[in-house]
Protein backbone atom coordinates (compact mmCIF):
# COMPACT_ATOMS: atom_id res chain seq x y z
CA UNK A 1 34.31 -18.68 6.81
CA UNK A 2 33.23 -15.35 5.99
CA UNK A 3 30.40 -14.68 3.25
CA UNK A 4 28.50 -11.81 1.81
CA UNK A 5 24.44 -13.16 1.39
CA UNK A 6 23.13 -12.51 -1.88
CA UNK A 7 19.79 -13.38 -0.51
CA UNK A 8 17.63 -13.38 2.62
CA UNK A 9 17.77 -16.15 4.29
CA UNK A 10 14.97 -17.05 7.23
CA UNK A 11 17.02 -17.42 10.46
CA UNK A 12 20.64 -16.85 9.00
CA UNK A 13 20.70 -12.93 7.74
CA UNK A 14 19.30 -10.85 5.16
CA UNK A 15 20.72 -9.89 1.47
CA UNK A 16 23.72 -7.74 1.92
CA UNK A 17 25.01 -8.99 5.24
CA UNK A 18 27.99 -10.17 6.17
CA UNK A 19 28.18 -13.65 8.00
CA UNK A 20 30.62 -16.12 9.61
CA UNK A 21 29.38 -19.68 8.56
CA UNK A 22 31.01 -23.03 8.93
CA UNK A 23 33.12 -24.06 5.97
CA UNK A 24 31.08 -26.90 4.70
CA UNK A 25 27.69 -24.94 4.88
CA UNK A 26 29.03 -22.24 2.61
CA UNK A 27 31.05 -24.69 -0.16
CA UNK A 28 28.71 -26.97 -0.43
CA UNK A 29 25.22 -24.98 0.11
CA UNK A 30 25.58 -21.18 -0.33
CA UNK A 31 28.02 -20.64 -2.80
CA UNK A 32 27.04 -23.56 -5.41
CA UNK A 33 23.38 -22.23 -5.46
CA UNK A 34 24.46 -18.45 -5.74
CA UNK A 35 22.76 -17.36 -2.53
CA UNK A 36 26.31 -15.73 -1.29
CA UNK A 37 29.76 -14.90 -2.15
CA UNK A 38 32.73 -15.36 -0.67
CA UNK A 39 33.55 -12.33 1.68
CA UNK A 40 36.77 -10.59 -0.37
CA UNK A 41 37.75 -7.59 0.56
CA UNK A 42 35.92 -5.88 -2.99
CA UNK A 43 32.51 -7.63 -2.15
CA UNK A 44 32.58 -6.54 1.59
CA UNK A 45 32.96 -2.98 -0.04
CA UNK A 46 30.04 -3.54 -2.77
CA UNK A 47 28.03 -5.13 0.17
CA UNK A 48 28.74 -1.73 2.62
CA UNK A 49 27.44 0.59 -0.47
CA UNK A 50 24.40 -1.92 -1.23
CA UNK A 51 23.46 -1.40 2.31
CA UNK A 52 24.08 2.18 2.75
CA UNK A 53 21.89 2.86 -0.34
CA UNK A 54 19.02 0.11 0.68
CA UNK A 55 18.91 2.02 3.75
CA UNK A 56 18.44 5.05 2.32
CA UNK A 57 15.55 4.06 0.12
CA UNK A 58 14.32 2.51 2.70
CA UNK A 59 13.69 5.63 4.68
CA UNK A 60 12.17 6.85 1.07
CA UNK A 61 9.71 4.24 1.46
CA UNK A 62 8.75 4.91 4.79
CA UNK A 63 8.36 8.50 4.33
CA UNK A 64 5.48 7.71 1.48
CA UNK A 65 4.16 4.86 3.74
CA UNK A 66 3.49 7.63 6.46
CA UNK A 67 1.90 9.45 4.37
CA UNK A 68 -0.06 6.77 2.85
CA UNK A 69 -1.24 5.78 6.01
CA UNK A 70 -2.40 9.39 7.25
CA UNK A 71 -4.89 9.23 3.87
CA UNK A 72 -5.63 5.71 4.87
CA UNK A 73 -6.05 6.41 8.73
CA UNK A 74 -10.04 6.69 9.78
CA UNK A 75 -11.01 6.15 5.85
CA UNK A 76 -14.40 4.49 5.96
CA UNK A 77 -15.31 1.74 3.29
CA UNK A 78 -19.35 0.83 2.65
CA UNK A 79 -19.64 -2.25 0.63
CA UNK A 80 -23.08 -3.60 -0.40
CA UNK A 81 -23.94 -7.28 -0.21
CA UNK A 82 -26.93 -9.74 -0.54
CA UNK A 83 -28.10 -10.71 2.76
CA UNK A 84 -29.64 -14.32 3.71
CA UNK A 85 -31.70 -14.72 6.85
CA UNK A 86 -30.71 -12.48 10.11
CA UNK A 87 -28.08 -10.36 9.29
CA UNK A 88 -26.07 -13.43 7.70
CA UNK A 89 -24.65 -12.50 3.88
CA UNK A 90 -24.57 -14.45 1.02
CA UNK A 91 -21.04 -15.42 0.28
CA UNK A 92 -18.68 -13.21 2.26
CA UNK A 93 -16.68 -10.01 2.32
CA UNK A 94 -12.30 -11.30 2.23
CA UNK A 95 -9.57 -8.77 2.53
CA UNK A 96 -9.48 -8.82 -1.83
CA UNK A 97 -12.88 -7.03 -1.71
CA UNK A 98 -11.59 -4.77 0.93
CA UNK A 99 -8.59 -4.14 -0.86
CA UNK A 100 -10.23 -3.43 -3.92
CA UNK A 101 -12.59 -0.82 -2.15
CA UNK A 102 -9.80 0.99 -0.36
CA UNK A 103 -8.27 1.24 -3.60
CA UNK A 104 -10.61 2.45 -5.29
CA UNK A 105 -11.37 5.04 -2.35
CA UNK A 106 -7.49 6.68 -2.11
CA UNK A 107 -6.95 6.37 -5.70
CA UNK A 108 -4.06 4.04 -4.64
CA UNK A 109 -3.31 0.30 -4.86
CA UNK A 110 -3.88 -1.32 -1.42
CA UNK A 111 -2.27 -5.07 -1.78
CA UNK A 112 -5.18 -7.45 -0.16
CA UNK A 113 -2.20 -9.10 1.88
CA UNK A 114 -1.98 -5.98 4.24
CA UNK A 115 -5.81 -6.23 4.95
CA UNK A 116 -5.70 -7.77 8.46
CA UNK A 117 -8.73 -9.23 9.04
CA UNK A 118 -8.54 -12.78 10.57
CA UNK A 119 -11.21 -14.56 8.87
CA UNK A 120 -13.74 -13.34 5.77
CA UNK A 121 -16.50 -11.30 7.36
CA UNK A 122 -19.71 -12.91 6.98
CA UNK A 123 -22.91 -10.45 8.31
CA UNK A 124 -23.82 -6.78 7.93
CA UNK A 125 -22.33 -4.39 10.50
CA UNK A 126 -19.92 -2.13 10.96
CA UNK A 127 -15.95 -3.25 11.48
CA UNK A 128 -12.55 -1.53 12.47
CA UNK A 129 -9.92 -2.99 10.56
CA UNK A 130 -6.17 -2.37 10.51
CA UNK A 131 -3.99 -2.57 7.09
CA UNK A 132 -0.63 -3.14 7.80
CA UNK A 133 1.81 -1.41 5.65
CA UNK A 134 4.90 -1.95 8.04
CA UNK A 135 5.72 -4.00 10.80
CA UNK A 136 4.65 -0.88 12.89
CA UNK A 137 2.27 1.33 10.58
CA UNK A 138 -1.18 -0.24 10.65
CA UNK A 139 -3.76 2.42 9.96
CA UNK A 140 -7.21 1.84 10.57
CA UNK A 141 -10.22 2.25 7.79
CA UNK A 142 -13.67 1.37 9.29
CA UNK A 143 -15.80 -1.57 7.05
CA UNK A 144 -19.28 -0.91 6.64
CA UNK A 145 -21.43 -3.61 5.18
CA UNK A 146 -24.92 -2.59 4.05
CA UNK A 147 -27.53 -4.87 2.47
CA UNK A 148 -28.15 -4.09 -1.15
CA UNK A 149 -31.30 -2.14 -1.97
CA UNK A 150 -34.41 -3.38 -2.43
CA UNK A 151 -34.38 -2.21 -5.64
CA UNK A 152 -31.73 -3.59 -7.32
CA UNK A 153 -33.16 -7.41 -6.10
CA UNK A 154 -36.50 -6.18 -7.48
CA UNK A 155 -34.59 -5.50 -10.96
CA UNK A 156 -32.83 -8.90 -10.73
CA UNK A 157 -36.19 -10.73 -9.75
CA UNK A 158 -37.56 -9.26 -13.02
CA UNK A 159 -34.84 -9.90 -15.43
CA UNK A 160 -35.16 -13.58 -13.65
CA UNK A 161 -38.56 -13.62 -14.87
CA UNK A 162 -38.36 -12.31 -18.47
CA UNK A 163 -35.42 -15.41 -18.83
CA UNK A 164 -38.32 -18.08 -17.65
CA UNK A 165 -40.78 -16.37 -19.65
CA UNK A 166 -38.63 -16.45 -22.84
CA UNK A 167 -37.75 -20.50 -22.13
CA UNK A 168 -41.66 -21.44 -21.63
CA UNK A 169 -42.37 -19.16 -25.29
CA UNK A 170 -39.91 -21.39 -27.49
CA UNK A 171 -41.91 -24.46 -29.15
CA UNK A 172 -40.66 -27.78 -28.75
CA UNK A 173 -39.74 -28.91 -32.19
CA UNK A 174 -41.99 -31.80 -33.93
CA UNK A 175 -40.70 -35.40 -35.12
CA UNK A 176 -40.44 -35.97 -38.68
CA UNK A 177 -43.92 -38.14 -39.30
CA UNK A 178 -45.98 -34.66 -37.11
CA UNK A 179 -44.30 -32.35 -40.16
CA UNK A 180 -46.24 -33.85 -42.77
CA UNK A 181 -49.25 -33.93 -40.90
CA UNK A 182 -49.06 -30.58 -39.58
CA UNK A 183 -48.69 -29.66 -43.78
CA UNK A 184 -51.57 -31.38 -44.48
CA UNK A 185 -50.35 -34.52 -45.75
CA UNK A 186 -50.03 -38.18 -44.78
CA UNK A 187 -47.49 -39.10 -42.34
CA UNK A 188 -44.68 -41.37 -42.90
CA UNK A 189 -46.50 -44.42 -40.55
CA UNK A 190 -50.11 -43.99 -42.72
CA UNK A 191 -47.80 -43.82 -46.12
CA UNK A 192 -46.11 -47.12 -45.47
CA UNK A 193 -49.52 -48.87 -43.93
C-alpha cells in the first residue's frame, strides 16, 4: 500500500515521501495517528510541490549557512575562568558557554547543540573546536581559556571580607530578665526572689 509520510520517520522515510508499506502497518499505525496519508493521486501531487519547494529553501538555508560559517571559520573565543591547583578550573567550560560566547562574538545565535566538543573542558589552554551547522559544514573557532585576573579575585576577597566584618558588628540580642538590668532596674529573677 502506497502512502504519502506526513512525518519523518527514523528508518522508514522522511515527511513528504512517498512509500510502499504493508497494509496492516499503514491502517492500523500510520494513518490512525496522522503520521501519513493515503497515497491518492491529489496528495502524491501536494507531496511533489511540498518537496520541490522544501528543496528549494533548503538550498536558501545552505546558502546563509555558508556564509555563516565563513564568519564563523578561524573565529577565536577567550573565556575567563577561576582556576584551582595546576591548570585545573573551577567548574568547567560546556558547549552552552561556548555557544553563548560565539554568539555574542558574530552577533548571531549559535545553538549550543552544534558545539562539538566531546566532553566539558576542564583546564586553561587553548582548543580547536568544530561547530557543526550541517552534516558537512563544521567550521572551526579556536577556545581560549584564560585564568581570571588577579584583580578581580582581589575585589571578591574584599567584598568577602566586608560581609564577615558586617556579621561579627551585629549584637546578639539580650533575654528579657538582661533588659531590665541593662536599664538599670531589677531583673525579673531578683523581682520575684
Amino acid at each position: 500500500m502506497k502512502v504519502v509520510l506526513l512525518e519523518d520517520l527514523p528508518g522508514r522515510g522522511k515527511a513528504g515521501e512517498i512509500k510502499e508499506v504493508s497494509k496492516g502497518y499503514a491502517k492500523n499505525f500510520l494513518l490512525p495517528r496522522g503520521l501519513a496519508l493515503l497515497a491518492t493521486p491529489a496528495v502524491v501531487k501536494e507531496a511533489q510541490s511540498r518537496l520541490e519547494r522544501e528543496k528549494l529553501e533548503e538550498s536558501i538555508d545552505r546558502d546563509k549557512l555558508l556564509e555563516l560559517a565563513q564568519q564563523i571559520e578561524g573565529k577565536e573565543i577567550r573565556i575567563t575562568a577561576r582556576r584551582g591547583a595546576g591548570e585545573r578550573l573551577f567548574g568547567s567550560i560546556t558547549a552552552a558557554d561556548i555557544a553563548e560566547e560565539l554568539s555574542r562574538a558574530i552577533g548571531s545565535v549559535i545553538d549550543k547543540k552544534k558545539i562539538d566538543i566531546e566532553e566539558p573542558l576542564h583546564q586553561t589552554g587553548s582548543y580547536t573546536v568544530a561547530v557543526k551547522l550541517a552534516s558537512d559544514i563544521k567550521p572551526q573557532i579556536m577556545v581560549v581559556i584564560e585564568e581570571e585576573e588577579k584583580k578581580e579575585k582581589e575585589e571578591e576577597e574584599e567584598t568577602e571580607k566586608k560581609v564577615e566584618k558586617k556579621a561579627e558588628k551585629k549584637v546578639p540580642r539580650k533575654k528579657k530578665g538582661e533588659k531590665k538590668e541593662a536599664e538599670g532596674g531589677k531583673s525579673e529573677k531578683e523581682e520575684k526572689g
